[in-house]
PDB file of N, CA and C in Angstrom:
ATOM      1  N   UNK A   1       0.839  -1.176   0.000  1.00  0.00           N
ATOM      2  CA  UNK A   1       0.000   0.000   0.000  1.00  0.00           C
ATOM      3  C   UNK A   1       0.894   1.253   0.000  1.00  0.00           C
ATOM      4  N   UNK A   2       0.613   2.745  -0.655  1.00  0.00           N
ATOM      5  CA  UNK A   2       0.991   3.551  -0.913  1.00  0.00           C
ATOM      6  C   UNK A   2       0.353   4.686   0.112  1.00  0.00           C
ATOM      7  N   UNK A   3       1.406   5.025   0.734  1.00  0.00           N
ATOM      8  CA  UNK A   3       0.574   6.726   1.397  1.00  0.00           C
ATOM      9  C   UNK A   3      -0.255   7.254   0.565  1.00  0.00           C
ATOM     10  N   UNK A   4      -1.750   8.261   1.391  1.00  0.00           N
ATOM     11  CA  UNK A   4      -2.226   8.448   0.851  1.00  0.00           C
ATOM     12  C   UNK A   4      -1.767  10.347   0.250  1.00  0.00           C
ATOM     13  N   UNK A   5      -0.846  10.629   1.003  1.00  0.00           N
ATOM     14  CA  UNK A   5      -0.439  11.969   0.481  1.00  0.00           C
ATOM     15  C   UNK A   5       1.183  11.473   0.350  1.00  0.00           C
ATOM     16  N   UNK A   6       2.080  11.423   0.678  1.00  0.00           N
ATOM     17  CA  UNK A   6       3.613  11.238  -0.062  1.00  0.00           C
ATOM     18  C   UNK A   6       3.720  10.103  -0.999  1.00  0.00           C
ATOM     19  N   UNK A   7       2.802   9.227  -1.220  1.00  0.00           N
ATOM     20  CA  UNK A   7       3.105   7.981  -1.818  1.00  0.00           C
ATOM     21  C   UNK A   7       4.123   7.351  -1.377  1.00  0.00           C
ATOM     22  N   UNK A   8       4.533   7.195  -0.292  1.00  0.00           N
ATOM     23  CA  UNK A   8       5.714   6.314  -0.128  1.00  0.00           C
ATOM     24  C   UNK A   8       4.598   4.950   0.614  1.00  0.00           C
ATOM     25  N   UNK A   9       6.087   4.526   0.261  1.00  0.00           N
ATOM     26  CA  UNK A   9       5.289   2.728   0.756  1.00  0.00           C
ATOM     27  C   UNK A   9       4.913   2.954   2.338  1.00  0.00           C
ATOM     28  N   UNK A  10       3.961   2.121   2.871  1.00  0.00           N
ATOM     29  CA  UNK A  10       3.416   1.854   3.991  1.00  0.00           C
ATOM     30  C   UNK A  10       3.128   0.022   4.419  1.00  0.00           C
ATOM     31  N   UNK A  11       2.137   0.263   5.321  1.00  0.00           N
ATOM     32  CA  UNK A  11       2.157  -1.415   5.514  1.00  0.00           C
ATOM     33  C   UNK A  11       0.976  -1.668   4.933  1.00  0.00           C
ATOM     34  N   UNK A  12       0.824  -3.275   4.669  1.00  0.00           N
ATOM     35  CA  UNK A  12      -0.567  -3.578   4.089  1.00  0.00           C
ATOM     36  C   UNK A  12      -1.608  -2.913   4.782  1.00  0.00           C
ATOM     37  N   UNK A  13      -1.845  -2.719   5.840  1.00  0.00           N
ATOM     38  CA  UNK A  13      -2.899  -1.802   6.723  1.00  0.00           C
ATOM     39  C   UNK A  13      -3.077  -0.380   6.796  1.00  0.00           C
ATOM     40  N   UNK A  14      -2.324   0.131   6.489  1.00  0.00           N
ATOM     41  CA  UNK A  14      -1.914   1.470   6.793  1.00  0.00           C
ATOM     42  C   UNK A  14      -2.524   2.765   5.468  1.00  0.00           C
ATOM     43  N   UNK A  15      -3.233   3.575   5.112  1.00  0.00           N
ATOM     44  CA  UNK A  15      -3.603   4.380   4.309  1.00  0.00           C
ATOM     45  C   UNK A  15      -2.629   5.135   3.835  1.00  0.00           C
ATOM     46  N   UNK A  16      -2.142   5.835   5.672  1.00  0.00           N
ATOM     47  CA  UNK A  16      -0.951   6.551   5.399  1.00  0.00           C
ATOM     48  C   UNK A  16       0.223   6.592   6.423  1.00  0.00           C
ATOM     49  N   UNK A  17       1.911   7.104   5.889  1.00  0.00           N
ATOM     50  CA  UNK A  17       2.302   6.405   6.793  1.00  0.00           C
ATOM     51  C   UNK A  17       2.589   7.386   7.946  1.00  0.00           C
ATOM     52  N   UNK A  18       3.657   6.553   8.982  1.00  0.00           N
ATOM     53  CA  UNK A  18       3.576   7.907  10.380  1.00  0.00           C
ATOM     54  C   UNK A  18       4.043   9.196  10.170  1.00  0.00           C
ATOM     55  N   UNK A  19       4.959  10.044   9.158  1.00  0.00           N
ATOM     56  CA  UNK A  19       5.302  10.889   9.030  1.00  0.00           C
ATOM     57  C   UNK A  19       4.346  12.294   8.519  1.00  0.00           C
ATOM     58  N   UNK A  20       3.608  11.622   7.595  1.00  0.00           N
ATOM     59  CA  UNK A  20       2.071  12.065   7.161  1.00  0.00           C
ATOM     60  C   UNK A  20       0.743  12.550   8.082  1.00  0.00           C
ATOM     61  N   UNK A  21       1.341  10.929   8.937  1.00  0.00           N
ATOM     62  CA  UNK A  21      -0.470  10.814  10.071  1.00  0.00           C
ATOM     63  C   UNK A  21       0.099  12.033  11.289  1.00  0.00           C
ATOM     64  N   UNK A  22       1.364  11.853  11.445  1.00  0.00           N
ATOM     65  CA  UNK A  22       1.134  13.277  12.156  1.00  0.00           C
ATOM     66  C   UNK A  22       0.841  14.522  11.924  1.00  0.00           C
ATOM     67  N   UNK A  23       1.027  14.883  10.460  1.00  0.00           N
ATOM     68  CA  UNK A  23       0.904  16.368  10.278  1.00  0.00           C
ATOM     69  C   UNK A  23      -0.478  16.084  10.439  1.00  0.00           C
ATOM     70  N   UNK A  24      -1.565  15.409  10.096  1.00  0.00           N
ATOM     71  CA  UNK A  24      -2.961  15.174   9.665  1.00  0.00           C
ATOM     72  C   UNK A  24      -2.855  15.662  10.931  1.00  0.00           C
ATOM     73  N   UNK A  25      -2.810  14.915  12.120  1.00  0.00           N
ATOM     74  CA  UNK A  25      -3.003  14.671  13.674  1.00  0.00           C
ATOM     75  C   UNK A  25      -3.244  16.100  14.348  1.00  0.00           C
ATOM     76  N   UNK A  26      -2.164  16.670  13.915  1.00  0.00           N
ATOM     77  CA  UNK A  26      -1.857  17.910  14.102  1.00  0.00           C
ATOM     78  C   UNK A  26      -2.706  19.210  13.582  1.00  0.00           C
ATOM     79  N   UNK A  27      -2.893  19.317  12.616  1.00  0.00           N
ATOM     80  CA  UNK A  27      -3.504  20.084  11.575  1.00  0.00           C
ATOM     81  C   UNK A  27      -5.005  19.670  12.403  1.00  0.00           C
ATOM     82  N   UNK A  28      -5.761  18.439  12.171  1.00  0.00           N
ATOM     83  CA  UNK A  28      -6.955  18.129  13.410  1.00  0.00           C
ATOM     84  C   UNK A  28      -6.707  18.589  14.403  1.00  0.00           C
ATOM     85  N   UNK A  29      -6.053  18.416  15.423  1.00  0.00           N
ATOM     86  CA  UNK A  29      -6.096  18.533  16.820  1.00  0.00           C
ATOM     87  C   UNK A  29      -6.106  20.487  16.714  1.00  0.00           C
ATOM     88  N   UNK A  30      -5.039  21.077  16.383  1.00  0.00           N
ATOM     89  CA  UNK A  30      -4.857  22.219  16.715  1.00  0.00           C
ATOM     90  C   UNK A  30      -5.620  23.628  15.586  1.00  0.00           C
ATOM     91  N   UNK A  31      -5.678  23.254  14.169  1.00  0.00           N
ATOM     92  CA  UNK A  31      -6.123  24.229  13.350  1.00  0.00           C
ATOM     93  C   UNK A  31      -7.805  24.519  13.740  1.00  0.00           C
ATOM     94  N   UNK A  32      -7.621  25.961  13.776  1.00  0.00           N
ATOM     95  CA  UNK A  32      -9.074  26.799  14.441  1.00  0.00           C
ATOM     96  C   UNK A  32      -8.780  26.907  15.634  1.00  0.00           C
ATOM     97  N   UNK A  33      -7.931  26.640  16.414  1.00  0.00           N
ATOM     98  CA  UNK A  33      -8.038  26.775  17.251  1.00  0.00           C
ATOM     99  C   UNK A  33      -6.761  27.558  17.832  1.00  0.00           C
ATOM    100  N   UNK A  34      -5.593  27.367  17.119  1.00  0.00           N
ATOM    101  CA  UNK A  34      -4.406  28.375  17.184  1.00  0.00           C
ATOM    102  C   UNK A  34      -4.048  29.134  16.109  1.00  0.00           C
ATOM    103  N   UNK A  35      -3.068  29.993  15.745  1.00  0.00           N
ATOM    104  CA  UNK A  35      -2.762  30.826  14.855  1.00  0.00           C
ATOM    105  C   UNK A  35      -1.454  30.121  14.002  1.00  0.00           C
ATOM    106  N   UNK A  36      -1.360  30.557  12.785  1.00  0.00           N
ATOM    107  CA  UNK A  36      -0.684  29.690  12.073  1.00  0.00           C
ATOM    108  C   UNK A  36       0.965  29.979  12.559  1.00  0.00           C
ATOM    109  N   UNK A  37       1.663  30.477  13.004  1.00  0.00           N
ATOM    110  CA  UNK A  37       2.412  30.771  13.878  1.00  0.00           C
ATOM    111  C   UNK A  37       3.038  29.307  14.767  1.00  0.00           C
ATOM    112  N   UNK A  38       1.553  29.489  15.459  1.00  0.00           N
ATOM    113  CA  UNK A  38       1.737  28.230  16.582  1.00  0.00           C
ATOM    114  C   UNK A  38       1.791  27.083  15.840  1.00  0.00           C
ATOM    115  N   UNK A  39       1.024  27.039  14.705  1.00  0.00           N
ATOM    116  CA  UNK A  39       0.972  25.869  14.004  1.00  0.00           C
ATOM    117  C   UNK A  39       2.212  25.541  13.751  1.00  0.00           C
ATOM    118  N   UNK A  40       3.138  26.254  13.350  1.00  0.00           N
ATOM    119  CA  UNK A  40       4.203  26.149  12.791  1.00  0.00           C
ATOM    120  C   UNK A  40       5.145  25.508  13.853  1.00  0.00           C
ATOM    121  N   UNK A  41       5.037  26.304  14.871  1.00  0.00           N
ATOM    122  CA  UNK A  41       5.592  25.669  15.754  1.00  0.00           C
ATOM    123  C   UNK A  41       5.401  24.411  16.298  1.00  0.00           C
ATOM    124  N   UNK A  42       3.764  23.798  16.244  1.00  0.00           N
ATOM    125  CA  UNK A  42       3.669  22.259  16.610  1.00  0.00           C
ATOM    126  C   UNK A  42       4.504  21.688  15.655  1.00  0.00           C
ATOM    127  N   UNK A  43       4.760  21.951  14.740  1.00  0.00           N
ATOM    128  CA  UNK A  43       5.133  21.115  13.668  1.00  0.00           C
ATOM    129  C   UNK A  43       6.573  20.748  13.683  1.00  0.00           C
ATOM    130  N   UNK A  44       7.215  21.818  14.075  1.00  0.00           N
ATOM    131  CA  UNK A  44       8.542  22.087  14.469  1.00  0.00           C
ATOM    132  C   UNK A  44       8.903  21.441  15.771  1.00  0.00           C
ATOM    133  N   UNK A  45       8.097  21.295  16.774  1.00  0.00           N
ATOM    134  CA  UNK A  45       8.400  20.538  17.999  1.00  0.00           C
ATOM    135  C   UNK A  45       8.279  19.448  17.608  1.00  0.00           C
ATOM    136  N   UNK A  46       7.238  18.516  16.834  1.00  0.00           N
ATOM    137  CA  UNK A  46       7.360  16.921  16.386  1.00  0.00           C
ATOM    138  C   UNK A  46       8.584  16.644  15.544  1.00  0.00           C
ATOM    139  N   UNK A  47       9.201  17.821  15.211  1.00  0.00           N
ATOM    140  CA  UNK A  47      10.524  17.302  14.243  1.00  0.00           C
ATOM    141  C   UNK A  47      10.206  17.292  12.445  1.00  0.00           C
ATOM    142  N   UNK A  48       8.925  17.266  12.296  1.00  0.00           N
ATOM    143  CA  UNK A  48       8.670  17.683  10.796  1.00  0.00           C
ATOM    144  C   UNK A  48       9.399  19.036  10.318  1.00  0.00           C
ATOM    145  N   UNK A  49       9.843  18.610   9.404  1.00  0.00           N
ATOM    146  CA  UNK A  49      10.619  19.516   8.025  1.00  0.00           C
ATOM    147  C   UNK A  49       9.483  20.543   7.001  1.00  0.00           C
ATOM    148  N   UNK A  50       9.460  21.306   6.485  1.00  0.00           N
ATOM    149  CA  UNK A  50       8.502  22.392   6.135  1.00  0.00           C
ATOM    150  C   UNK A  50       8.410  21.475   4.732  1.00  0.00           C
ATOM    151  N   UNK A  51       9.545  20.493   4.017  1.00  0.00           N
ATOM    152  CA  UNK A  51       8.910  19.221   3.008  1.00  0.00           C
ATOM    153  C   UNK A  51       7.886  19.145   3.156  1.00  0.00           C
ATOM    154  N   UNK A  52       8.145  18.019   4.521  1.00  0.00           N
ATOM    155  CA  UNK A  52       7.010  17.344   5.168  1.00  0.00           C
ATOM    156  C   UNK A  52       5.925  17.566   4.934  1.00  0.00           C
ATOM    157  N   UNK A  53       5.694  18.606   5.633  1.00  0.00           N
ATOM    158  CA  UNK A  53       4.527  19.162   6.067  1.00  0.00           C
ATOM    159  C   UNK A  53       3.965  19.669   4.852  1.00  0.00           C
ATOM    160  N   UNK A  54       4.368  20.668   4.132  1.00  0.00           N
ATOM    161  CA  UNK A  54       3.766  20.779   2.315  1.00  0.00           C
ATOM    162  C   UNK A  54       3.812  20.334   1.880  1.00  0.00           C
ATOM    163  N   UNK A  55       3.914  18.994   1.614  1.00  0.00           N
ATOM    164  CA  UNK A  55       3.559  17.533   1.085  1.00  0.00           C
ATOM    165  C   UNK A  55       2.116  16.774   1.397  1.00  0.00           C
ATOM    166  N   UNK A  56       2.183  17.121   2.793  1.00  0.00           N
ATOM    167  CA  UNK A  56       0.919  16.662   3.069  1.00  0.00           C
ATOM    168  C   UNK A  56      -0.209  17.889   3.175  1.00  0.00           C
ATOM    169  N   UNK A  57       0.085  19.033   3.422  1.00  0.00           N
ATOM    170  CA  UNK A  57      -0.842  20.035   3.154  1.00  0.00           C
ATOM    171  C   UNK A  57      -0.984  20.233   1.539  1.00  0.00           C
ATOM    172  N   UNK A  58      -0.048  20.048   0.880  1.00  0.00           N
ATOM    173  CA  UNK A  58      -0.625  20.140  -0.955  1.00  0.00           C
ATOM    174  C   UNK A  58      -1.013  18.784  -1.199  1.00  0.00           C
ATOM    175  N   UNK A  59      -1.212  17.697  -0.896  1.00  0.00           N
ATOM    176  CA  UNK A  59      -1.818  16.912  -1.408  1.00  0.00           C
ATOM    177  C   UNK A  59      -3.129  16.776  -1.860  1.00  0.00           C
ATOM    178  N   UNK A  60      -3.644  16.438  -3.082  1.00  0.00           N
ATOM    179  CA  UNK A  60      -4.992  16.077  -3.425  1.00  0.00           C
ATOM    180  C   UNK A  60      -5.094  15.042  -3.643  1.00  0.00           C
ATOM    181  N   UNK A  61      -5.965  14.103  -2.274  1.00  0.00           N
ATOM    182  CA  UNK A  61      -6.369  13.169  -2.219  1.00  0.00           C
ATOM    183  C   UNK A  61      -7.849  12.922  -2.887  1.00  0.00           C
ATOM    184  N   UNK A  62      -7.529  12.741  -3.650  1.00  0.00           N
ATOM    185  CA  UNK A  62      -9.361  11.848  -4.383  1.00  0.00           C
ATOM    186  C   UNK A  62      -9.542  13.295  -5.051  1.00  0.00           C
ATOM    187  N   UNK A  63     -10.964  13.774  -5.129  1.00  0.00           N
ATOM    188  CA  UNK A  63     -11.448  14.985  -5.409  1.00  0.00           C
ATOM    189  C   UNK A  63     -11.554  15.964  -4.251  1.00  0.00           C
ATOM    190  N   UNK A  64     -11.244  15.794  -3.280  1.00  0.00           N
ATOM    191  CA  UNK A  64     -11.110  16.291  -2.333  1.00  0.00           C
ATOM    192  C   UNK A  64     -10.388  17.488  -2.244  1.00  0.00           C
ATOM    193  N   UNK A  65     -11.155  18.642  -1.342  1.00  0.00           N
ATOM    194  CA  UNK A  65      -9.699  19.683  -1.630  1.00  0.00           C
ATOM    195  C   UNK A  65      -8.612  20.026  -0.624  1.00  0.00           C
ATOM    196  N   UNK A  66      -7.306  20.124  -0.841  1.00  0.00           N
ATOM    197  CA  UNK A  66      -6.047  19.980   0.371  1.00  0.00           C
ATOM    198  C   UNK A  66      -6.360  20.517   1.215  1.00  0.00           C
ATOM    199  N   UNK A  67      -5.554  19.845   2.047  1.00  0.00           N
ATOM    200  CA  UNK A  67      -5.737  20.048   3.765  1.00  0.00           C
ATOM    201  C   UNK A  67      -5.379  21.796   4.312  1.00  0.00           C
ATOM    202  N   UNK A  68      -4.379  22.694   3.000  1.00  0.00           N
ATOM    203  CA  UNK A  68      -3.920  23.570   2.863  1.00  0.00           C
ATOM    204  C   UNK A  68      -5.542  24.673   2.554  1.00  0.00           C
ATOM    205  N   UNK A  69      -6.482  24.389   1.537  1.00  0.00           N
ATOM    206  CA  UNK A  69      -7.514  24.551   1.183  1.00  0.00           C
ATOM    207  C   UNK A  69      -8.416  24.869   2.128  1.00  0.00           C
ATOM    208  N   UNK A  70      -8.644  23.956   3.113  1.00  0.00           N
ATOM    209  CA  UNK A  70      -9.204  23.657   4.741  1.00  0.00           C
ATOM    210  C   UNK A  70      -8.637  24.726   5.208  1.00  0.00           C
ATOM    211  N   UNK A  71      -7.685  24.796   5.507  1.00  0.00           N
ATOM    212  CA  UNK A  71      -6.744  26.241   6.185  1.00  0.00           C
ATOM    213  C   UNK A  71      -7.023  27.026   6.200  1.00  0.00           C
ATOM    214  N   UNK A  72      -7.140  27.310   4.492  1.00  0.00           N
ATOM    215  CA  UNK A  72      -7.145  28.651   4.272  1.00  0.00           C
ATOM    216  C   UNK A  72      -8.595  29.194   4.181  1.00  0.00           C
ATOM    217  N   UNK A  73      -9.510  28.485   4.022  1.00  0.00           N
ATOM    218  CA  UNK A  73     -10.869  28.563   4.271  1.00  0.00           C
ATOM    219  C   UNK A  73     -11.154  29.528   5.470  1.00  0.00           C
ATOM    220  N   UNK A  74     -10.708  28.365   6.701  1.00  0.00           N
ATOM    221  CA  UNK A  74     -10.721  28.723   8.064  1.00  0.00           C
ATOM    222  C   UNK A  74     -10.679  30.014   8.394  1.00  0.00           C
ATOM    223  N   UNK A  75      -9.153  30.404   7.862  1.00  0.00           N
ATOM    224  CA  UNK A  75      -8.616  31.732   8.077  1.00  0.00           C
ATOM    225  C   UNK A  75      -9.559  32.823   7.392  1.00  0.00           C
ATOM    226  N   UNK A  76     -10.107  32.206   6.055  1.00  0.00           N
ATOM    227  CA  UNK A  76     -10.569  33.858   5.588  1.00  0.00           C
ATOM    228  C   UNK A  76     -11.825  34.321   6.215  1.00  0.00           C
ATOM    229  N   UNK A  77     -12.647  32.765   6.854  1.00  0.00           N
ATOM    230  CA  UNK A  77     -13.986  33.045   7.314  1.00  0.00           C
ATOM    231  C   UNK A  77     -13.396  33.567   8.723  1.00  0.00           C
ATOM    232  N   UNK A  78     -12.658  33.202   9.340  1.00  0.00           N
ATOM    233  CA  UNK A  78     -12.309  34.308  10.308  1.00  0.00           C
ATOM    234  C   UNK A  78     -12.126  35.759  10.260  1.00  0.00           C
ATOM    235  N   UNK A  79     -11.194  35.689   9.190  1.00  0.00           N
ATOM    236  CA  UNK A  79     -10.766  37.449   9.085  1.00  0.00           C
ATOM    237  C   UNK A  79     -12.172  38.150   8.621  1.00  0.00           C
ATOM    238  N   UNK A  80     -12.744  37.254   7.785  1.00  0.00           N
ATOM    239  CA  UNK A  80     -14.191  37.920   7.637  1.00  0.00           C
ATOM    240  C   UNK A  80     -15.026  37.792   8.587  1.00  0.00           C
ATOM    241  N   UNK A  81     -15.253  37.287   9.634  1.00  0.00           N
ATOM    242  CA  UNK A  81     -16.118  37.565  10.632  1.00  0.00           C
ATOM    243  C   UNK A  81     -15.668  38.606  11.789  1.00  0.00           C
ATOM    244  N   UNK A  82     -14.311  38.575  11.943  1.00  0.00           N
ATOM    245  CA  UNK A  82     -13.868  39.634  12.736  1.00  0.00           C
ATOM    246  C   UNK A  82     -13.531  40.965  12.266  1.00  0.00           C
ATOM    247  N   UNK A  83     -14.147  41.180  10.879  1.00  0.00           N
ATOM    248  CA  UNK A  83     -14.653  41.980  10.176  1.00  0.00           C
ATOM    249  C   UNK A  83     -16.071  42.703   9.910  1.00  0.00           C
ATOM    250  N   UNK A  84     -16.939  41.721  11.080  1.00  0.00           N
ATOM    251  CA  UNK A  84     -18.254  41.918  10.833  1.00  0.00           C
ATOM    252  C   UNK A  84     -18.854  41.236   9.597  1.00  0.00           C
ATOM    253  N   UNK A  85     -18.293  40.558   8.957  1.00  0.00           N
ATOM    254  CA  UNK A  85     -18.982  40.058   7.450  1.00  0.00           C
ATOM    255  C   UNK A  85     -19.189  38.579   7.763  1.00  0.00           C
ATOM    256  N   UNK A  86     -20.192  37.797   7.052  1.00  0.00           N
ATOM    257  CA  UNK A  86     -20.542  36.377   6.724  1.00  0.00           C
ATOM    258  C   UNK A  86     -18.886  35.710   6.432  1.00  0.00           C
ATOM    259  N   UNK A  87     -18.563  34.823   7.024  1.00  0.00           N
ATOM    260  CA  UNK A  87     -17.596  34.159   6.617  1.00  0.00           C
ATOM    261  C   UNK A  87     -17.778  33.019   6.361  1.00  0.00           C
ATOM    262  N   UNK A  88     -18.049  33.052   4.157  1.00  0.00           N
ATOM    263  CA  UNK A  88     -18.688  31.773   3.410  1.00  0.00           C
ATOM    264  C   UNK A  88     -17.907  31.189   2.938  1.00  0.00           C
ATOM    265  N   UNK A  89     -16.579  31.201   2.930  1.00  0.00           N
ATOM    266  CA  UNK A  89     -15.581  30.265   2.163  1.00  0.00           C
ATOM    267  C   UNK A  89     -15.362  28.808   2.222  1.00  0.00           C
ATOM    268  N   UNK A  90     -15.362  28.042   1.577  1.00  0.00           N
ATOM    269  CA  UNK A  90     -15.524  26.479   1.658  1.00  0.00           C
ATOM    270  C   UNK A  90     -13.848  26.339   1.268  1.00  0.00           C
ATOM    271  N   UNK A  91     -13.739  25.364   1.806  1.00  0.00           N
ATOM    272  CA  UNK A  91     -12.287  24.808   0.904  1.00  0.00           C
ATOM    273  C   UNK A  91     -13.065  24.381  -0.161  1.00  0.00           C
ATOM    274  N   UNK A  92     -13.829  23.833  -0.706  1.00  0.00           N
ATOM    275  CA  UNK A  92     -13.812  23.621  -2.261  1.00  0.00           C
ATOM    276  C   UNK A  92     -14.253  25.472  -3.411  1.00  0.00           C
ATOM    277  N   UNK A  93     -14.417  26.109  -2.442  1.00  0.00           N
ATOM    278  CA  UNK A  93     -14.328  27.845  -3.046  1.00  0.00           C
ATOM    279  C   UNK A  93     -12.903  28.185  -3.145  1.00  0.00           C
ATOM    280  N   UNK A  94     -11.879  27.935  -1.498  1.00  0.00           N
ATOM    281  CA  UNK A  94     -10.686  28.092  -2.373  1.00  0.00           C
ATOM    282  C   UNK A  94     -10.085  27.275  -3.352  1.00  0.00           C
ATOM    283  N   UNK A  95     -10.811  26.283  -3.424  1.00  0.00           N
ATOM    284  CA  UNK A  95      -9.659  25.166  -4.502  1.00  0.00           C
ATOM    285  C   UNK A  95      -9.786  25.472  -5.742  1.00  0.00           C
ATOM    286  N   UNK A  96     -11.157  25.874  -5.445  1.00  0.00           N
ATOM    287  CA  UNK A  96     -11.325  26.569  -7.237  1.00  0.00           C
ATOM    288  C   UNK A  96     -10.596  27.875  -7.450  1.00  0.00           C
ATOM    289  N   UNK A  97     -10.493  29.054  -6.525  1.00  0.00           N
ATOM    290  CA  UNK A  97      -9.989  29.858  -7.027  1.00  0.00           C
ATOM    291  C   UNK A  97      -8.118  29.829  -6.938  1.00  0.00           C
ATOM    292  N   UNK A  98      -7.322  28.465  -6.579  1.00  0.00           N
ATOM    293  CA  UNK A  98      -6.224  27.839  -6.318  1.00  0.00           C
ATOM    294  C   UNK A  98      -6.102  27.384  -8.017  1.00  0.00           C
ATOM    295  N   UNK A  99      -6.892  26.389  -8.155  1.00  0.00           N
ATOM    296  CA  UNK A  99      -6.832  25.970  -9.972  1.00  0.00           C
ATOM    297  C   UNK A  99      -7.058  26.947 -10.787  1.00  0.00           C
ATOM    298  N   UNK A 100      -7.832  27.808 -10.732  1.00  0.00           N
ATOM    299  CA  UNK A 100      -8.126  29.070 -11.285  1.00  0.00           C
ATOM    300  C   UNK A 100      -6.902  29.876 -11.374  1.00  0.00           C
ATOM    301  N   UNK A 101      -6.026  30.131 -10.359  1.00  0.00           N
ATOM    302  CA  UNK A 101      -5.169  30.916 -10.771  1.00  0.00           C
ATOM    303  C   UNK A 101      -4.320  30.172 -11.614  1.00  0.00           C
ATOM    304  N   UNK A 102      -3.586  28.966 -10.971  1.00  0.00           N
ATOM    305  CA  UNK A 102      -2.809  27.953 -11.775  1.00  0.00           C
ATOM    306  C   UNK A 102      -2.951  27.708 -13.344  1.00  0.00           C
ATOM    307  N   UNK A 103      -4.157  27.985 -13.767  1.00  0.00           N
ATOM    308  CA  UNK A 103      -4.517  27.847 -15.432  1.00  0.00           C
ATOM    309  C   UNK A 103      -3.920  28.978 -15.872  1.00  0.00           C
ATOM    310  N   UNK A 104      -4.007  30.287 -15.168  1.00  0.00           N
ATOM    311  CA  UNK A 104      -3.392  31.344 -15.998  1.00  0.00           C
ATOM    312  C   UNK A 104      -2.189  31.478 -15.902  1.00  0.00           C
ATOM    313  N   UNK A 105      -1.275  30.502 -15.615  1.00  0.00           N
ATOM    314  CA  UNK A 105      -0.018  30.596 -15.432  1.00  0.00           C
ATOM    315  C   UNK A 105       0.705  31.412 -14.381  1.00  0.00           C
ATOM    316  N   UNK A 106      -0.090  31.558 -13.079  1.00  0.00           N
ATOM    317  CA  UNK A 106       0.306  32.514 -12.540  1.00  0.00           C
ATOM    318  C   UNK A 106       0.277  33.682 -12.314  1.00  0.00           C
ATOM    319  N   UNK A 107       0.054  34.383 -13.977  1.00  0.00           N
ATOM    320  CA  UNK A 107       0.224  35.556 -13.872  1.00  0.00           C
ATOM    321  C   UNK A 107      -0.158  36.751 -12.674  1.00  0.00           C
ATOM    322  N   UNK A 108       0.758  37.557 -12.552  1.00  0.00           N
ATOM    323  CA  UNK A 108      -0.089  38.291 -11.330  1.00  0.00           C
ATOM    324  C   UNK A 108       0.843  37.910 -10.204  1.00  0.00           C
ATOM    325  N   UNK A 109       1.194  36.562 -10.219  1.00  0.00           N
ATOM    326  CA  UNK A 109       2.091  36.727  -8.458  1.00  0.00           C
ATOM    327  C   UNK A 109       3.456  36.311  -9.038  1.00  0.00           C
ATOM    328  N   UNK A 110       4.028  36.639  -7.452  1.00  0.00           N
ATOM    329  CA  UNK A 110       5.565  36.395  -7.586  1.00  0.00           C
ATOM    330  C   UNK A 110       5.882  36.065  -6.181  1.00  0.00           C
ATOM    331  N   UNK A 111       7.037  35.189  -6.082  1.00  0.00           N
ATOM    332  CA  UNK A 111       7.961  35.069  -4.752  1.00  0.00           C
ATOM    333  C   UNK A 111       8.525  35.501  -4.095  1.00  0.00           C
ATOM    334  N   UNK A 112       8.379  35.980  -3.208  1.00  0.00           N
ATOM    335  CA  UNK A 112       9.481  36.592  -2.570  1.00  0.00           C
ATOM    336  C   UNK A 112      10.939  36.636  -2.327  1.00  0.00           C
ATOM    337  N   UNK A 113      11.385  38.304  -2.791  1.00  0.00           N
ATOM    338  CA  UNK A 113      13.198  38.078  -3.237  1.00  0.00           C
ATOM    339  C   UNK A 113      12.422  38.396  -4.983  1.00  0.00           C
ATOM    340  N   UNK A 114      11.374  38.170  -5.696  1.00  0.00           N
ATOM    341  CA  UNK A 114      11.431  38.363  -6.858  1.00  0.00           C
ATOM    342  C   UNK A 114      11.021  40.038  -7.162  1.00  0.00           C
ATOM    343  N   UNK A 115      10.765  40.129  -8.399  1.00  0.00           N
ATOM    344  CA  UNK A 115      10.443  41.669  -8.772  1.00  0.00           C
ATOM    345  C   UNK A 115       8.935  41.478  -9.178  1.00  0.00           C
ATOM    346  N   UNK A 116       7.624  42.033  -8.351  1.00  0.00           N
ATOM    347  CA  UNK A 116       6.323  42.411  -8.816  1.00  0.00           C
ATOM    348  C   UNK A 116       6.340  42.448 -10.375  1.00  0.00           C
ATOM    349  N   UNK A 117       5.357  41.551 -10.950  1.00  0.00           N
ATOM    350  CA  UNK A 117       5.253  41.945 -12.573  1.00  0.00           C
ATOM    351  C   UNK A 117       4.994  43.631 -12.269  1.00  0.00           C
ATOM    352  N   UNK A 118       5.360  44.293 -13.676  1.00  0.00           N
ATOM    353  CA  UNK A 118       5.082  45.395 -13.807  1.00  0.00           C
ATOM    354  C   UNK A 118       3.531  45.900 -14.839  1.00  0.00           C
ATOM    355  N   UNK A 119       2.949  46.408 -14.140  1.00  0.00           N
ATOM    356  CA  UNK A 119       1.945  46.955 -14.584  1.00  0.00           C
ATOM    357  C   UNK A 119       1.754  47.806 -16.228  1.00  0.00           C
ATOM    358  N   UNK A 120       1.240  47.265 -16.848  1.00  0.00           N
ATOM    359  CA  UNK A 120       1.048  47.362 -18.415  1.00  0.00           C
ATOM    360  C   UNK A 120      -0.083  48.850 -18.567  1.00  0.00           C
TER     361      UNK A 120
END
């Protein structure tokens, strides 16, 4: 059997393996409920590598949308409620607007350390 987010081998029983099931573990136990900050830091106290961990937060398992997706959901219906506004974002609203950007090649963002496209 194959992990279900790194694909690495596992045991005949196993979906996914322990390096994976903790970020899951983690990401459950603590997201909504701390700031991504702290998150960072659980992650960093179990010994996971920022790989790791964006491996299993970009994964798309099935049709499902990433665990990263979930996140970021979370966060915007927060910032929008502590805004006074409805906070309607689904992870499958960001996943679409995640593929959505990805079709246009990007255009529009950049990395940091890079130079802002310039305005036409």
């Amino acid at each position: 059997m194959r992990c279900a987010f790194c694909k690495t081998r596992t045991s005949l029983f196993r979906k996914i393996c322990p390096t994976c099931a903790k970020v899951v573990a983690i990401v459950d136990r603590a997201a909504g409920q701390v700031g991504m900050g702290e998150l960072v830091d659980l992650f960093l106290a179990e010994g996971l590598t920022r790989e790791q961990v964006d491996r299993v937060l970009d994964a798309e398992v099935g049709d499902q949308p990433t665990i990263r997706d979930r996140l970021t959901s979370q966060m915007a219906n927060a910032l929008m409620q502590g805004l006074g506004m409805p906070g309607r974002q689904s992870p499958e609203d960001v996943r679409r607007v995640r593929q959505a950007a990805g079709a246009g090649g990007g255009e529009g963002t950049w990395r940091g350390g890079d130079k802002p496209p310039s305005a036409h």
